[in-house]
N, C-alpha and C. Protein backbone atom coordinates (compact mmCIF):
# COMPACT_ATOMS: atom_id res chain seq x y z
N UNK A 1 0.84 -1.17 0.00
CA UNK A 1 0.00 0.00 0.00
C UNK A 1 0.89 1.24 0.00
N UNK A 2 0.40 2.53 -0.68
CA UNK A 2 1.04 3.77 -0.83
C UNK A 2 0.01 4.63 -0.25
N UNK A 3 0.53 5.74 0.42
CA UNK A 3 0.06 7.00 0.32
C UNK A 3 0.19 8.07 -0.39
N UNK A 4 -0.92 8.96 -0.76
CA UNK A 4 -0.53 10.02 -1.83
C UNK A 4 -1.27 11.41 -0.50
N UNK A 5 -0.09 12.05 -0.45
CA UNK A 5 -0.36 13.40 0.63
C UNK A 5 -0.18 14.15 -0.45
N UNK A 6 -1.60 15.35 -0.33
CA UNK A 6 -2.07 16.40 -1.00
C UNK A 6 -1.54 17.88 -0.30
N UNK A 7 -0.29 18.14 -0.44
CA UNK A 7 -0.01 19.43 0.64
C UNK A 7 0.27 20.65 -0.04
N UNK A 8 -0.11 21.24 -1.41
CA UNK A 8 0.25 22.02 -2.33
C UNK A 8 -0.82 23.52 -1.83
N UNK A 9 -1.37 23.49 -1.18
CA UNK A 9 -3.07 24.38 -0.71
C UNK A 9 -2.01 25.47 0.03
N UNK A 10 -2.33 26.70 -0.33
CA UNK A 10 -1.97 28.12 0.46
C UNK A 10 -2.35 27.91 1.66
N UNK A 11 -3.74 27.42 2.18
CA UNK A 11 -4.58 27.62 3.37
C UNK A 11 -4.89 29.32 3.42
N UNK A 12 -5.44 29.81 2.48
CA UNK A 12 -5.74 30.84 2.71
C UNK A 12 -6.27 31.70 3.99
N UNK A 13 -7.24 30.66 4.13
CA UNK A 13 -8.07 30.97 5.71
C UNK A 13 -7.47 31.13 6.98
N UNK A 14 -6.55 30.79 6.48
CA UNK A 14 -5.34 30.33 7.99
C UNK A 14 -4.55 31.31 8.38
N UNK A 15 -5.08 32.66 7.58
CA UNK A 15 -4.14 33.81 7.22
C UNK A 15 -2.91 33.74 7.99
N UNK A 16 -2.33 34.87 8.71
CA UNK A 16 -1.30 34.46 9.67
C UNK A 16 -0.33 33.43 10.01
N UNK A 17 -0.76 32.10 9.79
CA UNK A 17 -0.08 31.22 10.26
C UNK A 17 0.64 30.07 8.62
N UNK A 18 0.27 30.79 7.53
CA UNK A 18 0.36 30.55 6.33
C UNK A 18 0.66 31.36 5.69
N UNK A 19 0.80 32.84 6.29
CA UNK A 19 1.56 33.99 5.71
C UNK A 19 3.16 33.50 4.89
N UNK A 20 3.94 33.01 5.12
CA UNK A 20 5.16 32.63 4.53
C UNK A 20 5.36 30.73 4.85
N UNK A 21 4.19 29.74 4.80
CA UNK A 21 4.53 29.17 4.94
C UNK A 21 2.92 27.84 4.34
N UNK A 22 3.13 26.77 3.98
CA UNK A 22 1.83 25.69 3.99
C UNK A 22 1.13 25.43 4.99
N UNK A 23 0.09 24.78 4.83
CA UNK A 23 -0.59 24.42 6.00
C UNK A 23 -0.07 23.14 6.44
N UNK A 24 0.75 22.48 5.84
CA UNK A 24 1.09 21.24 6.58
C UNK A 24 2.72 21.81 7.20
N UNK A 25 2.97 22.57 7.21
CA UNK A 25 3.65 23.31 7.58
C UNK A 25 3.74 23.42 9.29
N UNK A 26 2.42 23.85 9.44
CA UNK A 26 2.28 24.51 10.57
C UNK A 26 2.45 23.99 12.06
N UNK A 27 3.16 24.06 13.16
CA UNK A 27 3.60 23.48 14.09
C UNK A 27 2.41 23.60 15.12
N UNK A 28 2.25 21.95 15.75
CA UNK A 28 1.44 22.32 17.31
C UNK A 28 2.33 21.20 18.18
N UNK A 29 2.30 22.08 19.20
CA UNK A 29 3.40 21.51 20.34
C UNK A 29 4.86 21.17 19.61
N UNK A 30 5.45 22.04 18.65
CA UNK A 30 7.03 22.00 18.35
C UNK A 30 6.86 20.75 17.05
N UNK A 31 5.87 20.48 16.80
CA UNK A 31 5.66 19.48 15.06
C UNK A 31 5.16 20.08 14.20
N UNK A 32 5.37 19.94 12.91
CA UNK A 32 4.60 20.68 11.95
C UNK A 32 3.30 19.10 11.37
N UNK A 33 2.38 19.75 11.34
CA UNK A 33 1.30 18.73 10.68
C UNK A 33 1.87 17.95 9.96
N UNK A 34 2.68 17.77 9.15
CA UNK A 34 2.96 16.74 8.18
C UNK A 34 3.84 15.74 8.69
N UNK A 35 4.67 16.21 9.84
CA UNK A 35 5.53 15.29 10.50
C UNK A 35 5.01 14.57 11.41
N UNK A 36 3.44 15.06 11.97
CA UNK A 36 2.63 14.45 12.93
C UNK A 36 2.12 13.24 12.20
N UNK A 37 1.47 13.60 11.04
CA UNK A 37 0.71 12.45 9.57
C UNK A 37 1.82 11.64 9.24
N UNK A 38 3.37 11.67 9.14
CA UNK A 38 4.07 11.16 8.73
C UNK A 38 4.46 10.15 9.63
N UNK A 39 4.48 10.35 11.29
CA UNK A 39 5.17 9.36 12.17
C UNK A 39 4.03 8.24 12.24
N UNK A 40 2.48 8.85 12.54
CA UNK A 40 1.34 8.35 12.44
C UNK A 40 1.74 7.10 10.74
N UNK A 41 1.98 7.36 10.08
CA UNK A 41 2.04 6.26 8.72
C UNK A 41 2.98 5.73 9.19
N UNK A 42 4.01 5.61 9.87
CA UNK A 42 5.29 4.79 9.87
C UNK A 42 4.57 3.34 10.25
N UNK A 43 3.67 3.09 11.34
CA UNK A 43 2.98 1.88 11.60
C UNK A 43 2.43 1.09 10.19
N UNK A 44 2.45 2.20 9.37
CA UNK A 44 1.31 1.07 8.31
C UNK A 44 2.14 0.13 6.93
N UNK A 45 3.92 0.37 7.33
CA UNK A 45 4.87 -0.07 6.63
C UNK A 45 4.20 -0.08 4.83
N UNK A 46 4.28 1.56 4.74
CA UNK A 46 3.48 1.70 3.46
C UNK A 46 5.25 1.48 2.00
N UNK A 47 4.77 1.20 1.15
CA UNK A 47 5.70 1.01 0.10
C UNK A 47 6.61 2.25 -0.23
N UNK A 48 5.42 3.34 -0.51
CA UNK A 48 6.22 4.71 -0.81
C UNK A 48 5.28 5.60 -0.24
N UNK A 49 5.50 7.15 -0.01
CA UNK A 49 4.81 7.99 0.02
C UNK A 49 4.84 8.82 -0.77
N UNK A 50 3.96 9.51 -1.92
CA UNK A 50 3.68 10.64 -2.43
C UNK A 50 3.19 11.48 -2.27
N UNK A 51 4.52 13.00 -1.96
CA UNK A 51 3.74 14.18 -1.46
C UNK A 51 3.37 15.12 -2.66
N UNK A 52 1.78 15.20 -2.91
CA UNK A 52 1.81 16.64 -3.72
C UNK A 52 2.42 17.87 -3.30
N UNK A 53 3.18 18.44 -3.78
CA UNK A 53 3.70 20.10 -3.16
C UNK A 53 3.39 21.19 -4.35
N UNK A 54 3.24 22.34 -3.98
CA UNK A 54 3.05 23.26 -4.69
C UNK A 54 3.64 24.70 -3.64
N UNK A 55 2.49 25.24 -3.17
CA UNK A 55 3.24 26.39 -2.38
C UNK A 55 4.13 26.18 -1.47
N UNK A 56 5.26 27.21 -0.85
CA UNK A 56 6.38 26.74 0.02
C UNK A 56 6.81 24.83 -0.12
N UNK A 57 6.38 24.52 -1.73
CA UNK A 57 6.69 23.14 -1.68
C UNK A 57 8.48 22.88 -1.08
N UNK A 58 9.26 23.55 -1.44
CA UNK A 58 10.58 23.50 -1.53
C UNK A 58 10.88 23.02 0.23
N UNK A 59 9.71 24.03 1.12
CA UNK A 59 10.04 23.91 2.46
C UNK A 59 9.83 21.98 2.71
N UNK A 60 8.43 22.30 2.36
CA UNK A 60 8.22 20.47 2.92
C UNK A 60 9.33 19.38 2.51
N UNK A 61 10.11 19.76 1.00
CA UNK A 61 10.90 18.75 0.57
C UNK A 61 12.44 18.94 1.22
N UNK A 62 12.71 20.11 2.16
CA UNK A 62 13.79 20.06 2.83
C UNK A 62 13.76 19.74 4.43
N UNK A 63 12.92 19.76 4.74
CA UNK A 63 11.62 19.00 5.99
C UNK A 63 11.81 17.43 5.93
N UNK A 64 11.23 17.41 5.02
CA UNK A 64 10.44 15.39 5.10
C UNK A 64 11.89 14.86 3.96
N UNK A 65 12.64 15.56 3.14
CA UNK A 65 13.67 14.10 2.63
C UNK A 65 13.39 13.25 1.39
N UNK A 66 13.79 12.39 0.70
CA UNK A 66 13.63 11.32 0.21
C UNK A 66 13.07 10.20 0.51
N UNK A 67 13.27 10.18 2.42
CA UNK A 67 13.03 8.59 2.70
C UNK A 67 12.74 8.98 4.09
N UNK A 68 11.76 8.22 4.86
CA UNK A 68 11.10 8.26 5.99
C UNK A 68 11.55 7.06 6.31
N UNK A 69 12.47 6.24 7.66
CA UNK A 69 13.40 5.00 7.67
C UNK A 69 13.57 4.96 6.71
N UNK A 70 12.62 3.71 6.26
CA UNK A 70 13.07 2.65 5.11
C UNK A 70 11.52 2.84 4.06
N UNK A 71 11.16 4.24 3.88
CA UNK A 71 10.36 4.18 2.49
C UNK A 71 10.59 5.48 2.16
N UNK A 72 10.58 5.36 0.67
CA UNK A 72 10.72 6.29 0.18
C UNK A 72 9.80 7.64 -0.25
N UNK A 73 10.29 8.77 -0.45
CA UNK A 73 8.83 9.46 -0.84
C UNK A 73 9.64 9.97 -1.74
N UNK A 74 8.45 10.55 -2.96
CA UNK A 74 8.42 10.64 -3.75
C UNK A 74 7.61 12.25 -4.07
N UNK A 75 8.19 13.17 -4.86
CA UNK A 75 7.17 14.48 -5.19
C UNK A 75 6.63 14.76 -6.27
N UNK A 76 5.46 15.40 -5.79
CA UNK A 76 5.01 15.55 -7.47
C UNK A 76 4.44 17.08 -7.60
N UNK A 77 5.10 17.67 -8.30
CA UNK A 77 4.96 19.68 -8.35
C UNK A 77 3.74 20.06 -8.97
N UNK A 78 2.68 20.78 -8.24
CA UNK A 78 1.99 21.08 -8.65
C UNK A 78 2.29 22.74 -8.77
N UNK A 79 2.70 23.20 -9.79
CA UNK A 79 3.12 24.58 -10.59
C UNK A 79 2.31 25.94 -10.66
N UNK A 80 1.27 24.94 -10.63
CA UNK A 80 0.06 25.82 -10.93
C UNK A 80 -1.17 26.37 -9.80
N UNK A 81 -0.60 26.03 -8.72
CA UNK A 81 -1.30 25.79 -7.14
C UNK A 81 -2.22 26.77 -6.81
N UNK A 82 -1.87 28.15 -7.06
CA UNK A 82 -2.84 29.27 -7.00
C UNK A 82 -3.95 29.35 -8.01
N UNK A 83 -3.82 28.50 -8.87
CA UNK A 83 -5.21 29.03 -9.88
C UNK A 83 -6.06 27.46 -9.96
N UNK A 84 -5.53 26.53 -9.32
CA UNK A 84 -6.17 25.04 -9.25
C UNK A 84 -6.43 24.82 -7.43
N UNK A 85 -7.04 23.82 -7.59
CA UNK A 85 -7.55 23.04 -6.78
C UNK A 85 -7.18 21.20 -6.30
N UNK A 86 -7.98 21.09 -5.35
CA UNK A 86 -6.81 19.43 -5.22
C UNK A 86 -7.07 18.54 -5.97
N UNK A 87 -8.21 19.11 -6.69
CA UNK A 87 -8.59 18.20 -8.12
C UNK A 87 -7.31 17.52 -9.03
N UNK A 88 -7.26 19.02 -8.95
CA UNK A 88 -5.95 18.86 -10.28
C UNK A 88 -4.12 18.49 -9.50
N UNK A 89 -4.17 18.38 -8.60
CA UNK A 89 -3.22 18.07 -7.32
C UNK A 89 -3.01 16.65 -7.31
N UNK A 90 -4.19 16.26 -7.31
CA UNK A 90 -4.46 14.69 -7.66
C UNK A 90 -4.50 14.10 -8.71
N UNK A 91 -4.96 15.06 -9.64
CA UNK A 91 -4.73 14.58 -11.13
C UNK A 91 -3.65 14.35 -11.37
N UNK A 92 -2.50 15.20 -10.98
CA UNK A 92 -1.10 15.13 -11.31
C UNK A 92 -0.57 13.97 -10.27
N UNK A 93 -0.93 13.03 -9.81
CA UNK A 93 -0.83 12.08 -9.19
C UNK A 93 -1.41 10.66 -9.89
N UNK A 94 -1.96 10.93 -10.88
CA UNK A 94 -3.21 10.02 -11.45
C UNK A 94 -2.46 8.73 -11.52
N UNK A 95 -0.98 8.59 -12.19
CA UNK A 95 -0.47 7.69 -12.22
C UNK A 95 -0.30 6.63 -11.28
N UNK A 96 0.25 7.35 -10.20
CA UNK A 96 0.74 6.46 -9.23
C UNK A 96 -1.01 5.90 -8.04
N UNK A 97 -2.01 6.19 -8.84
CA UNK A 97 -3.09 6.21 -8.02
C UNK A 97 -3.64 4.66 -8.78
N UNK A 98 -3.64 4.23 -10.00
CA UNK A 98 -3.24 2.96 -10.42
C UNK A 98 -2.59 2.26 -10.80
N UNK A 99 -1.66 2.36 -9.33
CA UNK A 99 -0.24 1.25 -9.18
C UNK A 99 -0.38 0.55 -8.11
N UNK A 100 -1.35 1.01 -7.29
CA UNK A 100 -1.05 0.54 -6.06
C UNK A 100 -2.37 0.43 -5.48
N UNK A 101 -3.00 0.02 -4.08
CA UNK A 101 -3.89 0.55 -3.26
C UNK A 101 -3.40 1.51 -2.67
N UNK A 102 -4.05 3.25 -2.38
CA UNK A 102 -3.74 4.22 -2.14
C UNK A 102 -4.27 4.24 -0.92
N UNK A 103 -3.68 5.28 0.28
CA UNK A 103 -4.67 5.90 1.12
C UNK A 103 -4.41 7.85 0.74
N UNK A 104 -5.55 8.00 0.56
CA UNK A 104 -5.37 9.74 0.20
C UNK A 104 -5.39 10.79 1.40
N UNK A 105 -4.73 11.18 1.71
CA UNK A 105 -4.59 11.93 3.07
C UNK A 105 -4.38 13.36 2.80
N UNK A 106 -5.37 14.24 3.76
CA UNK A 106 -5.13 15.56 3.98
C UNK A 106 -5.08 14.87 5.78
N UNK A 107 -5.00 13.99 6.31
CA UNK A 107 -4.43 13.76 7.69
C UNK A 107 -4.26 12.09 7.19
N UNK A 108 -4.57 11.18 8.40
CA UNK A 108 -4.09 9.61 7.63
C UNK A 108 -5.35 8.66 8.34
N UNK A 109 -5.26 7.54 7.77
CA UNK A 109 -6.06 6.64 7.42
C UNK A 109 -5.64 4.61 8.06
N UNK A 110 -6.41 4.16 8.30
CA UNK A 110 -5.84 2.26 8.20
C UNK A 110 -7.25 1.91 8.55
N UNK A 111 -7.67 1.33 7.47
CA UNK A 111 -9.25 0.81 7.53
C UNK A 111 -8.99 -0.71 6.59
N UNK A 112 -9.89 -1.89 7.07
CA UNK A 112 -9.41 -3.40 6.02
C UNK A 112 -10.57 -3.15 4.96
N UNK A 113 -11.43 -1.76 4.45
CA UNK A 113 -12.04 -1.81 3.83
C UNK A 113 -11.11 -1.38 2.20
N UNK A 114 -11.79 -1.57 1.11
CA UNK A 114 -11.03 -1.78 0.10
C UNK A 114 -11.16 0.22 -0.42
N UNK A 115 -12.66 0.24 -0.24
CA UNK A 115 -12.81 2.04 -0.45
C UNK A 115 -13.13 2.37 0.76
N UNK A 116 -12.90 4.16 1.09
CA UNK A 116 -13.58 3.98 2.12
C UNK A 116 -13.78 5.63 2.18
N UNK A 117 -14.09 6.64 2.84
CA UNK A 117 -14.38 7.62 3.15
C UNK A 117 -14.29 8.11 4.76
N UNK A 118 -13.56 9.05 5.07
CA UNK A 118 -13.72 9.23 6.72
C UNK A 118 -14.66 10.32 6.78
N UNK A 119 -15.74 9.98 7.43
CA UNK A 119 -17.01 11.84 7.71
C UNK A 119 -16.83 11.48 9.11
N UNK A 120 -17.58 12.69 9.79
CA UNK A 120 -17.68 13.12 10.95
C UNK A 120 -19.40 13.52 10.79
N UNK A 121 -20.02 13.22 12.29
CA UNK A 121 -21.81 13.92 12.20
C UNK A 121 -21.42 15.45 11.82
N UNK A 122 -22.24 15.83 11.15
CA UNK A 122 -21.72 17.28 11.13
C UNK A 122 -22.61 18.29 12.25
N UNK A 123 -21.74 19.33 12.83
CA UNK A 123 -21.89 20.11 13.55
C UNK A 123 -22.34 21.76 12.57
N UNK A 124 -22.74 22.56 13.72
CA UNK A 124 -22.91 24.08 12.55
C UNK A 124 -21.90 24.86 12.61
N UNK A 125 -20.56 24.71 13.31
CA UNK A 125 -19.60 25.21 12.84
C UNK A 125 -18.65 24.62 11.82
N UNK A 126 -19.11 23.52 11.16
CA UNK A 126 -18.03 23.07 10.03
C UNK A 126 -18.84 23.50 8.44
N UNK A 127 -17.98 23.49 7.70
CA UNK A 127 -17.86 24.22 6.35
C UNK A 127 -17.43 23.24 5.57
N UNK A 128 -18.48 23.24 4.41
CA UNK A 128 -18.10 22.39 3.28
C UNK A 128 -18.87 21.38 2.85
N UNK A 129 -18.22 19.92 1.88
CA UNK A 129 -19.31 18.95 0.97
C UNK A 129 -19.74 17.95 2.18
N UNK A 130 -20.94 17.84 2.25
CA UNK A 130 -21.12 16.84 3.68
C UNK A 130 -21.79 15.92 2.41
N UNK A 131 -22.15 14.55 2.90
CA UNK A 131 -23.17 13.46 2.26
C UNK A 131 -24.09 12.92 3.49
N UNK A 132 -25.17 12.04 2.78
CA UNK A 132 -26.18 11.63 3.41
C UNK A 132 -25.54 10.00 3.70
N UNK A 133 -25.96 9.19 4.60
CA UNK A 133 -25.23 7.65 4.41
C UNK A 133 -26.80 7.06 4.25
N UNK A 134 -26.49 5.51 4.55
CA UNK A 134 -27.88 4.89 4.14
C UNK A 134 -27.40 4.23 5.66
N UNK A 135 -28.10 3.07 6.06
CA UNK A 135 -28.29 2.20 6.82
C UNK A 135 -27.16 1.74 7.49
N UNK A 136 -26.12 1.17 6.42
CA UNK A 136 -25.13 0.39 6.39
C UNK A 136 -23.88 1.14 6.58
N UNK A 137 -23.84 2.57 6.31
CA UNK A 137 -22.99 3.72 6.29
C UNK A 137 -22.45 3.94 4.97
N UNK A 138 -23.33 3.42 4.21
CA UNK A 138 -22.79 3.66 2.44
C UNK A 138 -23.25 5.21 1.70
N UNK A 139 -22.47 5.93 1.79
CA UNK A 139 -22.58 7.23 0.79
C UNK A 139 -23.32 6.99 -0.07
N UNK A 140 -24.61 7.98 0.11
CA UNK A 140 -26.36 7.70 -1.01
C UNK A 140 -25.72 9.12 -1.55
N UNK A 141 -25.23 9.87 -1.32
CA UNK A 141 -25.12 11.22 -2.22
C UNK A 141 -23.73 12.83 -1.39
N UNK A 142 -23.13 13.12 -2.06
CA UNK A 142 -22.18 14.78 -1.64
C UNK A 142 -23.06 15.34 -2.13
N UNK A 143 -23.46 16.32 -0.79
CA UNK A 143 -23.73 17.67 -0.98
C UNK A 143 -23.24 18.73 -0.87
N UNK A 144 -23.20 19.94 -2.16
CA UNK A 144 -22.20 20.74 -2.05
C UNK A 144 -23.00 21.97 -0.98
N UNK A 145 -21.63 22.83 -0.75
CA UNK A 145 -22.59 23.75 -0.10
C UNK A 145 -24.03 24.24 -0.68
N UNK A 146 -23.99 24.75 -2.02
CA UNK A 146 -24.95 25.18 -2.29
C UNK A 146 -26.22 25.12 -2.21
N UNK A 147 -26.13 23.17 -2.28
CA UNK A 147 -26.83 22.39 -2.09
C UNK A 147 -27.58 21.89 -0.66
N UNK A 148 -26.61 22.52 0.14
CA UNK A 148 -26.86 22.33 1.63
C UNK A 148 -28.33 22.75 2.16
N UNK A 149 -28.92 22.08 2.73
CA UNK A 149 -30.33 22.64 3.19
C UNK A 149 -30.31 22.11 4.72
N UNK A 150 -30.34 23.90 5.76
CA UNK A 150 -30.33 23.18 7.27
C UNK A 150 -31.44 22.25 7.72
N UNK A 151 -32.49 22.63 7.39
CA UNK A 151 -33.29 21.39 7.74
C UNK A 151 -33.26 20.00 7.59
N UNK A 152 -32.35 19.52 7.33
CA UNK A 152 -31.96 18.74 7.11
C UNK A 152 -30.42 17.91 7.75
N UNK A 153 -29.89 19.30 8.67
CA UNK A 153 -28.66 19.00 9.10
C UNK A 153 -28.24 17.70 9.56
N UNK A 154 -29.31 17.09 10.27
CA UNK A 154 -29.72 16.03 11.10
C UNK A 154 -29.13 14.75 10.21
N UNK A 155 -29.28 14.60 8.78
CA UNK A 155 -29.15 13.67 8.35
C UNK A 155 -27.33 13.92 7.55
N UNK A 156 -26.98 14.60 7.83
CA UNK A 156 -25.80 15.14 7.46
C UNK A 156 -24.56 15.00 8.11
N UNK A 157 -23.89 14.41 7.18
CA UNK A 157 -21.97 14.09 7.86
C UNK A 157 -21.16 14.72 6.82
N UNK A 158 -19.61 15.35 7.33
CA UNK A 158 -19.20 16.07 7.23
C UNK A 158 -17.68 15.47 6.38
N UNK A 159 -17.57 15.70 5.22
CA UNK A 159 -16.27 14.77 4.79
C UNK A 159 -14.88 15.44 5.24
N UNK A 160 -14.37 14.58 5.57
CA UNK A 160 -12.72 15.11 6.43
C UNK A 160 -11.22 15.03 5.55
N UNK A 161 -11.69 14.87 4.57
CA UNK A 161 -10.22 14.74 3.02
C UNK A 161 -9.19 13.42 3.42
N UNK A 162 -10.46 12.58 4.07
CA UNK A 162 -9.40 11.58 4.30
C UNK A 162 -10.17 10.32 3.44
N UNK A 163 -9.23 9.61 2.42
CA UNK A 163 -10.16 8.56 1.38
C UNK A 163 -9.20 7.66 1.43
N UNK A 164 -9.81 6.43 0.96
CA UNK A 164 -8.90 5.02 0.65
C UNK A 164 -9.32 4.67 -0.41
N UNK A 165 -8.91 4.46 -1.57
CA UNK A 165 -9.06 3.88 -2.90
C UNK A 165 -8.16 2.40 -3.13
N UNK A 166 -9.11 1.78 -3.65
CA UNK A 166 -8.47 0.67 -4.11
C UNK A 166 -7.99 0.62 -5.21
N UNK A 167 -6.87 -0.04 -5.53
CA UNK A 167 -6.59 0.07 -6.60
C UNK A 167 -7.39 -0.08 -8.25
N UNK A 168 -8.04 -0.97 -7.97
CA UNK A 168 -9.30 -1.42 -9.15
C UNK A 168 -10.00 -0.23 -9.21
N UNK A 169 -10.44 0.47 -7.68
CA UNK A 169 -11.27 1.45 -8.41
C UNK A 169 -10.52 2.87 -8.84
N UNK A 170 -9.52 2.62 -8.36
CA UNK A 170 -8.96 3.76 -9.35
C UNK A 170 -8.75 3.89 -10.50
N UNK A 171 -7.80 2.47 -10.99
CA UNK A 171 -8.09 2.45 -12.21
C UNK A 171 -9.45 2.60 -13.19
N UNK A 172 -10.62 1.73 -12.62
CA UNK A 172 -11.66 1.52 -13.54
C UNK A 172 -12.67 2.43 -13.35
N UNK A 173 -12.55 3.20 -11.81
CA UNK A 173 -13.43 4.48 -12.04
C UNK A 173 -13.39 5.58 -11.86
N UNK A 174 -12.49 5.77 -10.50
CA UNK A 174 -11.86 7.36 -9.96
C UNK A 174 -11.10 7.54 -11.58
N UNK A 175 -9.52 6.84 -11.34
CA UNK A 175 -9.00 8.16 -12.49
C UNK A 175 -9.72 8.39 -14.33
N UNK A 176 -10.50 7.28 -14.69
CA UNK A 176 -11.50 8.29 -16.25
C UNK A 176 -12.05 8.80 -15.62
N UNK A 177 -12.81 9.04 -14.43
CA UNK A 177 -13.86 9.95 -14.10
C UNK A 177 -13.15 11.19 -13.76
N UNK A 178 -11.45 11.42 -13.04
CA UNK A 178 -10.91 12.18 -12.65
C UNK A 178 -10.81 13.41 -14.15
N UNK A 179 -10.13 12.39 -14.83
CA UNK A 179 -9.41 12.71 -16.32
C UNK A 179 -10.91 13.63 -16.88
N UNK A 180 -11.70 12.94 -16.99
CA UNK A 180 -12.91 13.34 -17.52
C UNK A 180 -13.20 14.55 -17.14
N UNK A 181 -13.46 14.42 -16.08
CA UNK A 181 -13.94 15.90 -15.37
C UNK A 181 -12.99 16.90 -15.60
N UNK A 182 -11.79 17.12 -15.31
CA UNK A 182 -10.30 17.86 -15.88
C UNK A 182 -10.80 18.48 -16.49
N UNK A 183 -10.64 17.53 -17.80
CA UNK A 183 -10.81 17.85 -18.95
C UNK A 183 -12.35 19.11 -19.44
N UNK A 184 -13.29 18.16 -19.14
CA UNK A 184 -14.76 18.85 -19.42
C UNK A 184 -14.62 20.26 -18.51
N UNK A 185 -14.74 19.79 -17.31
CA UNK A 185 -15.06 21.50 -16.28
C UNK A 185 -13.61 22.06 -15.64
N UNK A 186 -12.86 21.75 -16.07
CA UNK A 186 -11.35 22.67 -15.39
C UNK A 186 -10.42 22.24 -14.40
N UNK A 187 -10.06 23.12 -13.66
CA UNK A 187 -9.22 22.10 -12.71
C UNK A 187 -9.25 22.71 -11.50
N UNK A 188 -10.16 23.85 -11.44
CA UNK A 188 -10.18 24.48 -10.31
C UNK A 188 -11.63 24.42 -9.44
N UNK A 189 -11.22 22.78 -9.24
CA UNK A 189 -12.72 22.12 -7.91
C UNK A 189 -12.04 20.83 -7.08
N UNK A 190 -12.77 20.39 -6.40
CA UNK A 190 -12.62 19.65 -5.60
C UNK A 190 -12.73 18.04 -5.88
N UNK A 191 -11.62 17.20 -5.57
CA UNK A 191 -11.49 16.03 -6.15
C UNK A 191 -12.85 15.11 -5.24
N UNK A 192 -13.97 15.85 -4.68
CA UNK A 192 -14.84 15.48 -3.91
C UNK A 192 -15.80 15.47 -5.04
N UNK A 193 -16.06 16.44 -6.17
CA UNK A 193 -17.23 16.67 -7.21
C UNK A 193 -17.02 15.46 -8.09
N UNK A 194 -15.69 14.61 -8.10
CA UNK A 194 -15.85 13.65 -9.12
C UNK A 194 -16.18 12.56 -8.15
N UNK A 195 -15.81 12.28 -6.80
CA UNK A 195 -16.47 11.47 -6.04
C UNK A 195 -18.35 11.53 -6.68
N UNK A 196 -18.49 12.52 -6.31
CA UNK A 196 -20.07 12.79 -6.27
C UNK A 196 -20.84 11.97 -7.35
């Protein structure tokens, strides 16, 4: 199994604390987030890691290295970081997303399911694509904000940018559906709209 870390995002919102630097960047208690996600994966004796970088990418790749012990990581430049989204972050990853079973991390993941999705119940201070589940906890539908209707909060969970793809379905449905979408509507959305 591989991981593909998405860390190329300004964090705009984060003003201040992303002023000269990423959001995986950012230190709590003397760690920066990515080194917290990174010790956290050492348990899952993953093959390689792939970090997307884009802004202050240069910092993370003089940070994290070539090799974490005994695996290697691997980068992949996203150039274009201010005018895209992690759509296209991931797109530029597409390759290595059917080579392997992936776990996709904006934090990290170890589930024996083959796909999987991490949500949270959603609360009214969180922001963003929540979905509805069914019975079983199977994703019936993403709703975008727009789409959001509070009356409804109740039935609503909150997606956390944390996914597991199997390899089969990457190949046979995430990346044409990825490619597809690219292509048709741009590159500046959320690798959550081709979930949808």
């Amino acid at each position: 199994m591989q991981a593909i870390i998405l860390a190329a995002g300004m964090g705009k919102r984060l003003k201040e604390l992303t002023k000269n630097n990423t959001k995986c960047m950012i230190k709590v208690h003397n760690q920066t987030l990515i080194e917290r996600m990174l010790k956290q994966l050492e348990a899952l004796s993953l093959k390689r890691i792939i970090i997307v970088i884009g802004y202050k990418g240069e910092k993370v790749r003089e940070l994290i290295g070539d090799k974490i012990n005994n695996t290697p990581v691997l980068y992949v430049e996203n150039n274009v970081y201010d005018k895209t989204n992690n759509i296209y972050s991931l797109y530029l990853a597409k390759n290595y997303l059917v080579e392997d079973e992936t776990i996709l991390l904006e934090s990290d993941l170890n589930h024996p399911y083959p796909n999987l999705a991490v949500v949270a119940k959603y609360q009214s201070w969180m922001d963003g694509t929540v979905v509805r589940l069914d019975e079983d906890n199977n994703i019936l539908n993403f709703i975008s904000k727009k789409a959001f209707q509070f009356c409804q909060k109740e039935s609503y969970y909150k997606t956390v940018n944390i996914y597991k793809f199997s390899k089969e379905f990457s190949t046979n449905k995430y990346i044409p559906f990825l490619e597809a979408y690219c292509k048709a509507l741009g590159n500046d959305e959320s690798y959550e709209q081709v979930l949808k």
